[in-house]
C-alpha atoms as a PDB file:
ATOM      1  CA  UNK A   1      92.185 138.609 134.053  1.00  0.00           C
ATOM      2  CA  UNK A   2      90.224 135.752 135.243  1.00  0.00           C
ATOM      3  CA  UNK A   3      87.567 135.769 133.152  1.00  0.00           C
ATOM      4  CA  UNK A   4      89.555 135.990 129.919  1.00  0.00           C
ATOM      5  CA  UNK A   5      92.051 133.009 131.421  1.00  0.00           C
ATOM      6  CA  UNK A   6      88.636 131.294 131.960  1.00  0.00           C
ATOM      7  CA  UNK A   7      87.164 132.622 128.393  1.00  0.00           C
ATOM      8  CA  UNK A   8      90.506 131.286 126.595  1.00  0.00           C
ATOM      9  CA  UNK A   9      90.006 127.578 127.200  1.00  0.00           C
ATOM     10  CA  UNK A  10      86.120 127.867 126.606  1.00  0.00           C
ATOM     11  CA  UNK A  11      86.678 128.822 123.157  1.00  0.00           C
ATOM     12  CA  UNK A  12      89.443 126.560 122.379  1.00  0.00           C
ATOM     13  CA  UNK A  13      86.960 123.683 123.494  1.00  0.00           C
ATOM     14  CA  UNK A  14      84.437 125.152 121.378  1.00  0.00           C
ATOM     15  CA  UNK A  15      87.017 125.142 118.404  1.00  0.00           C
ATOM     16  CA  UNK A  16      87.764 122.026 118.889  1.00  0.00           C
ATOM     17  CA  UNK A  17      84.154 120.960 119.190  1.00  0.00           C
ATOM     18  CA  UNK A  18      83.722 122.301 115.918  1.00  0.00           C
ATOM     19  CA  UNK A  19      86.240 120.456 113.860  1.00  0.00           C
ATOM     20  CA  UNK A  20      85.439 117.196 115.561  1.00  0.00           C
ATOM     21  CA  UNK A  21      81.784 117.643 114.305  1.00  0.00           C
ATOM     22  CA  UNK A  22      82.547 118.444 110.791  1.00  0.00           C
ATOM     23  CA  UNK A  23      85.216 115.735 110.744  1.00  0.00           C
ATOM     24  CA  UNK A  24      82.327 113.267 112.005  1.00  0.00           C
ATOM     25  CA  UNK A  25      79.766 115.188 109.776  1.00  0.00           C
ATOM     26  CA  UNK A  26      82.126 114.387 106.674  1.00  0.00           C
ATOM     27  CA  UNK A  27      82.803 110.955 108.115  1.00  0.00           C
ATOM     28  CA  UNK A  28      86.617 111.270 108.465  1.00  0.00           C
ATOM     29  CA  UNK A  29      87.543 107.700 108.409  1.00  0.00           C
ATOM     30  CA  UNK A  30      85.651 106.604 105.621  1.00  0.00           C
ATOM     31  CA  UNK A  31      86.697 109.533 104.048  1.00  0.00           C
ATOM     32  CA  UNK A  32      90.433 108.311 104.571  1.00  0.00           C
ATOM     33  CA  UNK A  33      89.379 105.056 102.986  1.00  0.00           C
ATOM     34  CA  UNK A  34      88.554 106.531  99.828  1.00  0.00           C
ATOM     35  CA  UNK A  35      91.525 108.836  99.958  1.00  0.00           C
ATOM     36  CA  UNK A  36      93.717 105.786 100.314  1.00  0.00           C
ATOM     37  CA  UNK A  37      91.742 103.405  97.358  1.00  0.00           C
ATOM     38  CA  UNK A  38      91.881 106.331  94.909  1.00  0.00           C
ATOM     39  CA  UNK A  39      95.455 106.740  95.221  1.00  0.00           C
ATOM     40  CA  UNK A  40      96.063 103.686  95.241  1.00  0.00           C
ATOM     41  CA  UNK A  41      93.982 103.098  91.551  1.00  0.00           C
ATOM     42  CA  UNK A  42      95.814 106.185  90.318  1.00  0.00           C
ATOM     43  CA  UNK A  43      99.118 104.708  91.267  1.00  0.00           C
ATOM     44  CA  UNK A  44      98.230 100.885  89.729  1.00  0.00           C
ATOM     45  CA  UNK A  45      96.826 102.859  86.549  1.00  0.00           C
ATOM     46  CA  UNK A  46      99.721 104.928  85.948  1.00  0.00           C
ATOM     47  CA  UNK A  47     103.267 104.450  83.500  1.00  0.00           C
ATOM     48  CA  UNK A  48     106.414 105.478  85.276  1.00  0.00           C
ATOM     49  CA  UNK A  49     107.624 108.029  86.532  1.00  0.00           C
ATOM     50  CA  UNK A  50     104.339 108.648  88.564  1.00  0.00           C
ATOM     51  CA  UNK A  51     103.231 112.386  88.190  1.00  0.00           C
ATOM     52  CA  UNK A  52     102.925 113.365  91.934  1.00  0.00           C
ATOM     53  CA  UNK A  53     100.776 116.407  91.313  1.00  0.00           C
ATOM     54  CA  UNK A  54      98.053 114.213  89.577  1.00  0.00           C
ATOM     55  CA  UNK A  55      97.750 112.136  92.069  1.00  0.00           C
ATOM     56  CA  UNK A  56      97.126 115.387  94.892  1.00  0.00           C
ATOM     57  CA  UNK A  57      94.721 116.423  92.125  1.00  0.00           C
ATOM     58  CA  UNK A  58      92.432 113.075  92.877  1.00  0.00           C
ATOM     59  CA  UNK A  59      92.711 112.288  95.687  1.00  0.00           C
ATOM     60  CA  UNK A  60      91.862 115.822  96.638  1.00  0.00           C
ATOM     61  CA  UNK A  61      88.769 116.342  94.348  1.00  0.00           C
ATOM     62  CA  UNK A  62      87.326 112.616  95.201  1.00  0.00           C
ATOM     63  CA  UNK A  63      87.805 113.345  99.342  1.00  0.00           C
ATOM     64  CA  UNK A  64      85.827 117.112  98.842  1.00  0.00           C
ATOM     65  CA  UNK A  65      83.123 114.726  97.174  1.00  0.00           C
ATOM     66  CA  UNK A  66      82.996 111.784  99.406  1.00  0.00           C
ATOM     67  CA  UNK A  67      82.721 114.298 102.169  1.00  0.00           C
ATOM     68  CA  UNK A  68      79.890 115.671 100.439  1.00  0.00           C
ATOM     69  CA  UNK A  69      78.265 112.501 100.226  1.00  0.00           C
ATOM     70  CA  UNK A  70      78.723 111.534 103.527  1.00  0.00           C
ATOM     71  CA  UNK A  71      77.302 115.235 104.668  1.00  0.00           C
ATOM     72  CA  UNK A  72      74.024 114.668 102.787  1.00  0.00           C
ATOM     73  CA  UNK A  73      73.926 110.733 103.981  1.00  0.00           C
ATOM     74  CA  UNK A  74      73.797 112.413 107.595  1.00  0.00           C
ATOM     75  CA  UNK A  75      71.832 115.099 106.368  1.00  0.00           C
ATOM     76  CA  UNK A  76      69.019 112.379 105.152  1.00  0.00           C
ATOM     77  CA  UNK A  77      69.304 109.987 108.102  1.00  0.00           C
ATOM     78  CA  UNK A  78      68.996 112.883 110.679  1.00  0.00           C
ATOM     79  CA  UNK A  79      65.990 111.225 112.179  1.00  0.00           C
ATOM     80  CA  UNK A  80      66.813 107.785 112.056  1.00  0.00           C
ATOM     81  CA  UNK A  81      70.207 108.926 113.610  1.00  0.00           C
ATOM     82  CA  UNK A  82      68.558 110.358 116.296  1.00  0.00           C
ATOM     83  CA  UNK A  83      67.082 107.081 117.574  1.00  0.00           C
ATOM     84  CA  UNK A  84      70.239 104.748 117.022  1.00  0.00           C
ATOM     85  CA  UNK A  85      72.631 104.479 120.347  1.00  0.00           C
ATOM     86  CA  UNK A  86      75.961 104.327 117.999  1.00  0.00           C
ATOM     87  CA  UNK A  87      74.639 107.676 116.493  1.00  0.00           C
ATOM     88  CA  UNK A  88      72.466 109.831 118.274  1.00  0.00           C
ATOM     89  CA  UNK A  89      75.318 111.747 119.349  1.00  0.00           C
ATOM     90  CA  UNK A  90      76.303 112.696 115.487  1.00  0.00           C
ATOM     91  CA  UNK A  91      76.070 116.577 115.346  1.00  0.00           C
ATOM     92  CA  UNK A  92      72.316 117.265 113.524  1.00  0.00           C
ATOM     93  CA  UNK A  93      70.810 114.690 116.258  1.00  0.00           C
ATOM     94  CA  UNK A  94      72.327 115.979 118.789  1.00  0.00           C
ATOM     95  CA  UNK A  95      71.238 119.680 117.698  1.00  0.00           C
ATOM     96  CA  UNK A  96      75.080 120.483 117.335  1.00  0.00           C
ATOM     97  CA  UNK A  97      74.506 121.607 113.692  1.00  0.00           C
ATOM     98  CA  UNK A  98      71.485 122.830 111.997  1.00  0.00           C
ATOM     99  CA  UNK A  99      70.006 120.689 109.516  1.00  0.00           C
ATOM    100  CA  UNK A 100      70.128 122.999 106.503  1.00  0.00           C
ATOM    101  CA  UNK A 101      73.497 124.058 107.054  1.00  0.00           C
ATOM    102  CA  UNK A 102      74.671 119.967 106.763  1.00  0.00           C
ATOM    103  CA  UNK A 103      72.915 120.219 103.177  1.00  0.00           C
ATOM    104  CA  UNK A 104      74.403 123.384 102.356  1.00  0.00           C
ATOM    105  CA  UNK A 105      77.950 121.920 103.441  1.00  0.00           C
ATOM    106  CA  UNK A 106      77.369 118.136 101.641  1.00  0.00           C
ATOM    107  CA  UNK A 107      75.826 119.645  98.558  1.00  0.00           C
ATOM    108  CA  UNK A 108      78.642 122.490  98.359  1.00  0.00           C
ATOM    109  CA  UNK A 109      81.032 119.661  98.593  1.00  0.00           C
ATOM    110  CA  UNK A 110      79.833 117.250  96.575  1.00  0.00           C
ATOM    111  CA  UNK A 111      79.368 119.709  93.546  1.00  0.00           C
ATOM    112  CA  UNK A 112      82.945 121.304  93.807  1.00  0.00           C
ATOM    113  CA  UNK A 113      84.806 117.553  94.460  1.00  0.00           C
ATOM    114  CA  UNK A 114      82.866 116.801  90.568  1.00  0.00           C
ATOM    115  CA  UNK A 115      83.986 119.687  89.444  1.00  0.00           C
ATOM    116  CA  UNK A 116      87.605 120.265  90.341  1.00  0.00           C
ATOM    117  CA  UNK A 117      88.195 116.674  88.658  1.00  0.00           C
ATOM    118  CA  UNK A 118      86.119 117.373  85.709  1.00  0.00           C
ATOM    119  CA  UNK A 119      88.726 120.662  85.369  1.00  0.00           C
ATOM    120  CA  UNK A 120      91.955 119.470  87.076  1.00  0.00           C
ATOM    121  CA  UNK A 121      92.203 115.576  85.644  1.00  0.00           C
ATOM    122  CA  UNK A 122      89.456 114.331  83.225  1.00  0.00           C
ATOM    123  CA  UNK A 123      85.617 113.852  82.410  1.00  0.00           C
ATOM    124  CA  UNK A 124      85.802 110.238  82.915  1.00  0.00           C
ATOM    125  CA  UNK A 125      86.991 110.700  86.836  1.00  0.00           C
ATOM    126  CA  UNK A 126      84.670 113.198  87.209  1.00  0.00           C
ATOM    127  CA  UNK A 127      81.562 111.238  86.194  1.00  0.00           C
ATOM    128  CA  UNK A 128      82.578 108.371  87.990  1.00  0.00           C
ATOM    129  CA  UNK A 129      82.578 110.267  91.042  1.00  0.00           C
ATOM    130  CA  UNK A 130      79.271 111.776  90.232  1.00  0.00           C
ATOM    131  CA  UNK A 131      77.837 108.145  89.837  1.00  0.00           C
ATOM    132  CA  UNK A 132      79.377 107.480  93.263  1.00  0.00           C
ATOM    133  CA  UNK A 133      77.818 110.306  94.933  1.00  0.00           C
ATOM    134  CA  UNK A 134      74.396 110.037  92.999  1.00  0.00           C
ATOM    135  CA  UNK A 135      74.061 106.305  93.930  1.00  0.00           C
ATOM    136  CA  UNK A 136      75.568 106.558  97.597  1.00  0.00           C
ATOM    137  CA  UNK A 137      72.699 109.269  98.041  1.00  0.00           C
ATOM    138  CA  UNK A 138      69.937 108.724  95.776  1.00  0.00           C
ATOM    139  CA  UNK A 139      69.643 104.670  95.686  1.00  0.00           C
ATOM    140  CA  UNK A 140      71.722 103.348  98.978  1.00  0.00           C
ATOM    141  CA  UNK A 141      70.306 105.660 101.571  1.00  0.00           C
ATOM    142  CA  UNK A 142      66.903 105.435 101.039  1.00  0.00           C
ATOM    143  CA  UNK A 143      67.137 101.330  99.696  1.00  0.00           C
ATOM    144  CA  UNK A 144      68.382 101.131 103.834  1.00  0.00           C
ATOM    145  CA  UNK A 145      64.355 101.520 104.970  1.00  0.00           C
ATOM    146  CA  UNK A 146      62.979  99.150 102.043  1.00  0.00           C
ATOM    147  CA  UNK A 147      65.341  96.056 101.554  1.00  0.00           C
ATOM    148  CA  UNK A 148      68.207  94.383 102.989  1.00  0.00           C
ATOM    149  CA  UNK A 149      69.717  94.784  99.702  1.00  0.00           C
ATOM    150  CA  UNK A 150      71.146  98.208 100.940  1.00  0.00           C
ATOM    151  CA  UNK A 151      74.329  96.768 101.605  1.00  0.00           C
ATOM    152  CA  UNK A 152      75.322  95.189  98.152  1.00  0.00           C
ATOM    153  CA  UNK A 153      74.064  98.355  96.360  1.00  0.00           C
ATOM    154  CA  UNK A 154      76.148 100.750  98.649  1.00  0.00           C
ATOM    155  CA  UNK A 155      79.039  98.635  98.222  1.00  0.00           C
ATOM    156  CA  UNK A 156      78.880  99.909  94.514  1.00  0.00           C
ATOM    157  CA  UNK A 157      79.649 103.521  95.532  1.00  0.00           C
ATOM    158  CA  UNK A 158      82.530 102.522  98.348  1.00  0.00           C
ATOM    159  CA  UNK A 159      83.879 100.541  95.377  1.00  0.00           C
ATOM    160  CA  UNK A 160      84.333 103.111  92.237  1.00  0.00           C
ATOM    161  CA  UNK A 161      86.906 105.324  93.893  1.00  0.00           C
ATOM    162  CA  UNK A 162      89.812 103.179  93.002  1.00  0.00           C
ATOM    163  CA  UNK A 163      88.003 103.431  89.236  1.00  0.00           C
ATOM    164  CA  UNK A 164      88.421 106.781  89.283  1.00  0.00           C
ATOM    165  CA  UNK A 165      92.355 107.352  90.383  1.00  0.00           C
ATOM    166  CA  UNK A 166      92.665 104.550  87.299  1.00  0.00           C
ATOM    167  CA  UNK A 167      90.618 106.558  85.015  1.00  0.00           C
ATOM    168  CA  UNK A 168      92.643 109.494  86.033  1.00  0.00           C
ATOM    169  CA  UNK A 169      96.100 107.954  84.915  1.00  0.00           C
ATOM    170  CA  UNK A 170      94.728 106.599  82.363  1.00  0.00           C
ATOM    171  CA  UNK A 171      92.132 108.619  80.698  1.00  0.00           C
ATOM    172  CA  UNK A 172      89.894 105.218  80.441  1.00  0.00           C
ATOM    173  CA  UNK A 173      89.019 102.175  83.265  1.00  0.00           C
ATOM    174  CA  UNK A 174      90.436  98.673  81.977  1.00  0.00           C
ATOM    175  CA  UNK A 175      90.573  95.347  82.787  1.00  0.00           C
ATOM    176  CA  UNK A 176      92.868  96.169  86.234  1.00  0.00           C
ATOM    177  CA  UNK A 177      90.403  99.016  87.139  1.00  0.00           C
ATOM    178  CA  UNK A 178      87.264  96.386  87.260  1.00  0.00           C
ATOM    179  CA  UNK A 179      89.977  94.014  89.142  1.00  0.00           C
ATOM    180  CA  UNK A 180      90.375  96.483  91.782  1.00  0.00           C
ATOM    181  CA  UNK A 181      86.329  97.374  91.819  1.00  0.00           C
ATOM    182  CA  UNK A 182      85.760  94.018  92.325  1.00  0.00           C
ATOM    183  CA  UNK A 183      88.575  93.804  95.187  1.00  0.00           C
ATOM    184  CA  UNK A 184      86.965  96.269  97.377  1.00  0.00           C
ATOM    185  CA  UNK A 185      83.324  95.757  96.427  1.00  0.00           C
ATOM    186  CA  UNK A 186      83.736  91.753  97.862  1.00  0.00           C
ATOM    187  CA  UNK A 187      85.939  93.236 101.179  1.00  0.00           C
ATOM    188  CA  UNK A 188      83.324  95.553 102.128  1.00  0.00           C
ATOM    189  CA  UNK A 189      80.240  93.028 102.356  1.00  0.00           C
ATOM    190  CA  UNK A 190      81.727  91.253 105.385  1.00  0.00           C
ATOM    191  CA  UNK A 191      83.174  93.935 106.801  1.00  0.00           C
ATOM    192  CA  UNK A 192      79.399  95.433 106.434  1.00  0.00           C
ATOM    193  CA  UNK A 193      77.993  92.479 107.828  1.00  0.00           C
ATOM    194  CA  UNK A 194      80.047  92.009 110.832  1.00  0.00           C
ATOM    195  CA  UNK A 195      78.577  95.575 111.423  1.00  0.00           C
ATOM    196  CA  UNK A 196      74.945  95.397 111.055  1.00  0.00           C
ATOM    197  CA  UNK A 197      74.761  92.375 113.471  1.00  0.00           C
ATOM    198  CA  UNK A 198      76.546  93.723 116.010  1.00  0.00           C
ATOM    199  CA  UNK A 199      74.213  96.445 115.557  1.00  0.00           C
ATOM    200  CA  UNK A 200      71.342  94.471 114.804  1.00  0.00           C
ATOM    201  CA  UNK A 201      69.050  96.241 117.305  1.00  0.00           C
ATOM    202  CA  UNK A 202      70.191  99.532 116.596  1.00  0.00           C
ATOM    203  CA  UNK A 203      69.429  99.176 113.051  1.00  0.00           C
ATOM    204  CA  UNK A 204      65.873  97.637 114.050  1.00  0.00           C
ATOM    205  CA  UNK A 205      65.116 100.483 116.210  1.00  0.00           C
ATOM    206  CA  UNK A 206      65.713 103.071 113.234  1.00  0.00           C
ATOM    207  CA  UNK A 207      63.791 101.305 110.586  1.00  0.00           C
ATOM    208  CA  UNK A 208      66.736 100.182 108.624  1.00  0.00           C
ATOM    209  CA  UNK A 209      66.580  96.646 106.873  1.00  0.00           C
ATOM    210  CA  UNK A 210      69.684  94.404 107.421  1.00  0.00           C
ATOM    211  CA  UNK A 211      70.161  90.919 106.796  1.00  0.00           C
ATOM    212  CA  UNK A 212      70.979  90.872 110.424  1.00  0.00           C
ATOM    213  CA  UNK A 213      67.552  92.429 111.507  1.00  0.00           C
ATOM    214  CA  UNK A 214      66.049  89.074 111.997  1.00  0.00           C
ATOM    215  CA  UNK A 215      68.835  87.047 112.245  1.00  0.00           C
ATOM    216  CA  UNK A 216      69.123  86.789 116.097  1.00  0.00           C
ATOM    217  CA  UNK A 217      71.856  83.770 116.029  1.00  0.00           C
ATOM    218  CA  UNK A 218      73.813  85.394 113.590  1.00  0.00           C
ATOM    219  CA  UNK A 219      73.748  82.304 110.921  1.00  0.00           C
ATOM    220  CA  UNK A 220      73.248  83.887 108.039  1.00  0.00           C
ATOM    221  CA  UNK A 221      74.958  86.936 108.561  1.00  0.00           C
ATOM    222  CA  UNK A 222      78.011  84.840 109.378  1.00  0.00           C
ATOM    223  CA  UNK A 223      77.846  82.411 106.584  1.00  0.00           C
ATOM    224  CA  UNK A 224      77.337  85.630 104.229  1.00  0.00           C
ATOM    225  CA  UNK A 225      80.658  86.735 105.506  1.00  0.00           C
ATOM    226  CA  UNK A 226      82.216  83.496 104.911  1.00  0.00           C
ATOM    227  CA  UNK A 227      80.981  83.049 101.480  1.00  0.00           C
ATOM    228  CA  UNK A 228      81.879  86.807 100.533  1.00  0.00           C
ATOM    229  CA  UNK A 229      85.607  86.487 102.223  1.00  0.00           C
ATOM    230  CA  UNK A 230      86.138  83.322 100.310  1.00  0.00           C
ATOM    231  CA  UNK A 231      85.166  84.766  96.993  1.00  0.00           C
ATOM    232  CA  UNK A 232      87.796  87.287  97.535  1.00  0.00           C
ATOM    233  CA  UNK A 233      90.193  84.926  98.162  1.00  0.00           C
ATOM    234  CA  UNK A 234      89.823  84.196  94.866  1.00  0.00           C
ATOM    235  CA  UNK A 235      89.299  87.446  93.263  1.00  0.00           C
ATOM    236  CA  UNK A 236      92.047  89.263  94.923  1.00  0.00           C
ATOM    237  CA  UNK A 237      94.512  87.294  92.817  1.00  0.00           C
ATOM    238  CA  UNK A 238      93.354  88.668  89.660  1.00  0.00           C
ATOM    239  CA  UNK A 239      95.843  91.402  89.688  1.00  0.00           C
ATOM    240  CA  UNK A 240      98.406  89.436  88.978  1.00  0.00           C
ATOM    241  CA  UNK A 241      97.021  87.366  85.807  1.00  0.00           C
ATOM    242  CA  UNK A 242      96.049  90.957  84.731  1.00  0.00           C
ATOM    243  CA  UNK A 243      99.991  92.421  84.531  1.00  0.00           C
ATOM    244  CA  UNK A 244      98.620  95.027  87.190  1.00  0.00           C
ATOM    245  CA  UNK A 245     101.072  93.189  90.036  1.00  0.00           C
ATOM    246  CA  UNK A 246     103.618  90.472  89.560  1.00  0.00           C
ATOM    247  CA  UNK A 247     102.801  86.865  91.152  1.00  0.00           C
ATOM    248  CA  UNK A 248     104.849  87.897  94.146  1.00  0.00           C
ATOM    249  CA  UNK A 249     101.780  89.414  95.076  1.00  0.00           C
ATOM    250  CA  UNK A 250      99.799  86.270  94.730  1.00  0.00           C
ATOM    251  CA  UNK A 251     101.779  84.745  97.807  1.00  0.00           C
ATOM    252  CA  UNK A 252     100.771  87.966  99.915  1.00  0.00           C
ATOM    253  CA  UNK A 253      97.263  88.001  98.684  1.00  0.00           C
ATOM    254  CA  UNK A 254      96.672  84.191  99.583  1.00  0.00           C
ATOM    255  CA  UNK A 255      98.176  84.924 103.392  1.00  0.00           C
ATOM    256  CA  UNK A 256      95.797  87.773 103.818  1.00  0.00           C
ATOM    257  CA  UNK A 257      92.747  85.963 102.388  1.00  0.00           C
ATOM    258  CA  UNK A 258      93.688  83.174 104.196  1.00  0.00           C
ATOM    259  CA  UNK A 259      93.486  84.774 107.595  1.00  0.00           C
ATOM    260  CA  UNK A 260      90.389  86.530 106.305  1.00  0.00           C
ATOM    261  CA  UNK A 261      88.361  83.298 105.519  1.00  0.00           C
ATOM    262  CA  UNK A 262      89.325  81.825 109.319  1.00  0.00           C
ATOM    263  CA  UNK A 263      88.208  84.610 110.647  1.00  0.00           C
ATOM    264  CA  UNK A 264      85.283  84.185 109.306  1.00  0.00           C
ATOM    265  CA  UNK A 265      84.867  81.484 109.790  1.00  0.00           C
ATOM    266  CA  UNK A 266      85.335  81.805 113.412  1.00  0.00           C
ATOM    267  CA  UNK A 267      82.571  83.694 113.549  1.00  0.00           C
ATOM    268  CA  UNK A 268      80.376  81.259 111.657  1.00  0.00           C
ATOM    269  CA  UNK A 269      81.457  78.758 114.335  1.00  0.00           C
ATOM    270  CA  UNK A 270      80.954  80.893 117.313  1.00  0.00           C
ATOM    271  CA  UNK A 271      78.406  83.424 116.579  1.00  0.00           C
ATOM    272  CA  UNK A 272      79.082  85.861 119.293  1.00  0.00           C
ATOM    273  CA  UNK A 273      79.645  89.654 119.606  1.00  0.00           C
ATOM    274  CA  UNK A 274      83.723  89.317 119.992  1.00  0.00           C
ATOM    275  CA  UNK A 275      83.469  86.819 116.791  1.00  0.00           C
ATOM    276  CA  UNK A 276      81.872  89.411 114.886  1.00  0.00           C
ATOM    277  CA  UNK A 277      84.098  92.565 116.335  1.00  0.00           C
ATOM    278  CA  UNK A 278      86.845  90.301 115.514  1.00  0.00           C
ATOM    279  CA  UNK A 279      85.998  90.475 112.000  1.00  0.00           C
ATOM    280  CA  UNK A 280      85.320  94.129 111.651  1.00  0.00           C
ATOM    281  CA  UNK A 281      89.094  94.196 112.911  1.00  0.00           C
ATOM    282  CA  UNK A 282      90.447  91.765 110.887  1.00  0.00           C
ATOM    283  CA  UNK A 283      88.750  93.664 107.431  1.00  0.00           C
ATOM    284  CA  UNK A 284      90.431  96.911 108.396  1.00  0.00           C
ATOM    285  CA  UNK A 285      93.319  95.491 109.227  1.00  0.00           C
ATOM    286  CA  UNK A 286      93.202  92.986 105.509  1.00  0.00           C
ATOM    287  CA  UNK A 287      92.554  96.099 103.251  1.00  0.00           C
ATOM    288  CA  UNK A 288      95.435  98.527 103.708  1.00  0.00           C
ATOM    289  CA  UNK A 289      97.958  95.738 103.822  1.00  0.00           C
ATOM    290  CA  UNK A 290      96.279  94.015 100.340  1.00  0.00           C
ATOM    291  CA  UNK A 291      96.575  97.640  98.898  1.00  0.00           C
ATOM    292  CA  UNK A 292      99.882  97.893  99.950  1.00  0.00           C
ATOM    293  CA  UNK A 293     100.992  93.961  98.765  1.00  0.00           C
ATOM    294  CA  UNK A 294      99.871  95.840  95.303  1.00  0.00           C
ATOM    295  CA  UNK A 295     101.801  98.533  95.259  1.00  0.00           C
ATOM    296  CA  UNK A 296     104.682  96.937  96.425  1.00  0.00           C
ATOM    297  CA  UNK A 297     105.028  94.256  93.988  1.00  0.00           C
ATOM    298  CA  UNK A 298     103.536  96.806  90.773  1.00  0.00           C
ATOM    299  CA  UNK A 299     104.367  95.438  87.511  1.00  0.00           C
END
């Protein structure tokens, strides 16, 4: 009786061990973040009433792929993984999962998510979330080891997803569409580039090239983020002179940016790790309540 009392909790642990390493393999959060821009596009893009069962259709089919993605972005980065602090600990490094299973899993992934959309909605979502995955993979990942413009070119792929809910509704990707592409494209740079200097060692250590790699005082990384926050500032109100949201939305979107640019700017003025952290918060914390301003106040 003891050893199956002992033998019960072992393999509950192990369960459990298992699910948090494919949720980190598949990179959960981000994964979320994607879930939540895509419906989001789908809802903007679509006429009333809003066909629920569409929407489960893409957000489902662009999460299997951008857990695909993510799978085969750990999959390549094994080795540089393995001698970051803030990742050594991600299942291949640590020898939690074997290599070729991580493919198997990404690629398996990443092939159905194209598919189920190219069956379920339309050929236009579905390509757009092949470009996502193709260019996440095949331009971003390896671009990290030769230039420090990595970040601009992966913010292409974190930025299509509300594209593709759009195209979804819609059958096509407009004038709103690019809006909201351009929306999340700007947000991501300093949320990036808070990042990569916190992590400015780490990144050093595994080869990767960051703006922040030589940029010990954190200058240029913060006056990136200020100049990229206050272009969104601007940007973000586009929505509204588009028909996408009414100019209610305007007064939300110039808060938000608002408190985004300060903090940023705080950072430019202090240039120290809580500055920075403080800005990874804040661009969380900015995008989900933008994306919400939007749907609230849809035209």
């Amino acid at each position: 009786m003891k050893t199956a009392t002992i033998e019960r909790p072992n393999l509950a642990a192990s369960r459990n061990r298992v699910v948090a390493d494919l949720a980190e393999l598949v990179k959960a959060r981000l994964t979320l973040l994607v879930l939540l821009t895509t419906a989001v596009g789908f809802y903007l893009g679509s006429e009333s009433p809003i066909d629920y069962g569409a929407l489960f259709h893409v957000v489902f089919g662009t999460a299997a792929a951008a857990a695909g993605a993510a799978a085969l972005n750990q999959w390549w980065e094994r080795r540089a993984d393995a001698l970051m602090h803030r990742t050594k600990m991600r299942p291949i490094p640590a020898g939690r999962m074997p290599p070729l299973q991580a493919l198997a899993l990404g690629a398996g992934l990443s092939v159905f998510g194209v598919s189920y959309l190219a069956i379920v909605c339309n050929a236009l979502s579905a390509a757009l979330t092949a470009i996502t995955v193709a260019i996440y993979i095949f331009a971003y990942t390896p671009l990290k080891r030769a230039s420090t413009a990595n970040t601009a070119v992966g913010a292409v792929p974190g930025a299509i997803p509300p594209m593709i809910g759009w195209a979804a509704a819609r059958g096509n990707v407009g004038a709103g569409a690019w809006a909201l592409f351009a929306i999340v494209f700007l947000w991501q740079l300093p949320h990036f580039f808070a990042i990569a200097w916190m992590y400015r060692e780490d990144y050093s250590r595994a080869g990767f090239r960051m703006i922040s790699s030589d940029d010990r005082s954190g200058e240029r990384s913060a006056s990136q983020s200020v100049f990229f926050c206050i272009l969104l500032l601007v940007i973000a109100g586009l929505p509204a002179f588009l028909g996408v949201a009414t100019f209610v939305y305007l007064g939300f979107e110039l808060l938000l940016g608002g408190l985004f640019v300060a903090v940023a700017m705080r950072f430019l003025r202090m240039r120290t790790p809580s500055a920075a952290r403080l800005l990874f918060i804040a661009s969380i914390v900015y995008l989900p309540l933008l994306l919400g301003a939007l749907v609230l106040t849809k035209s």
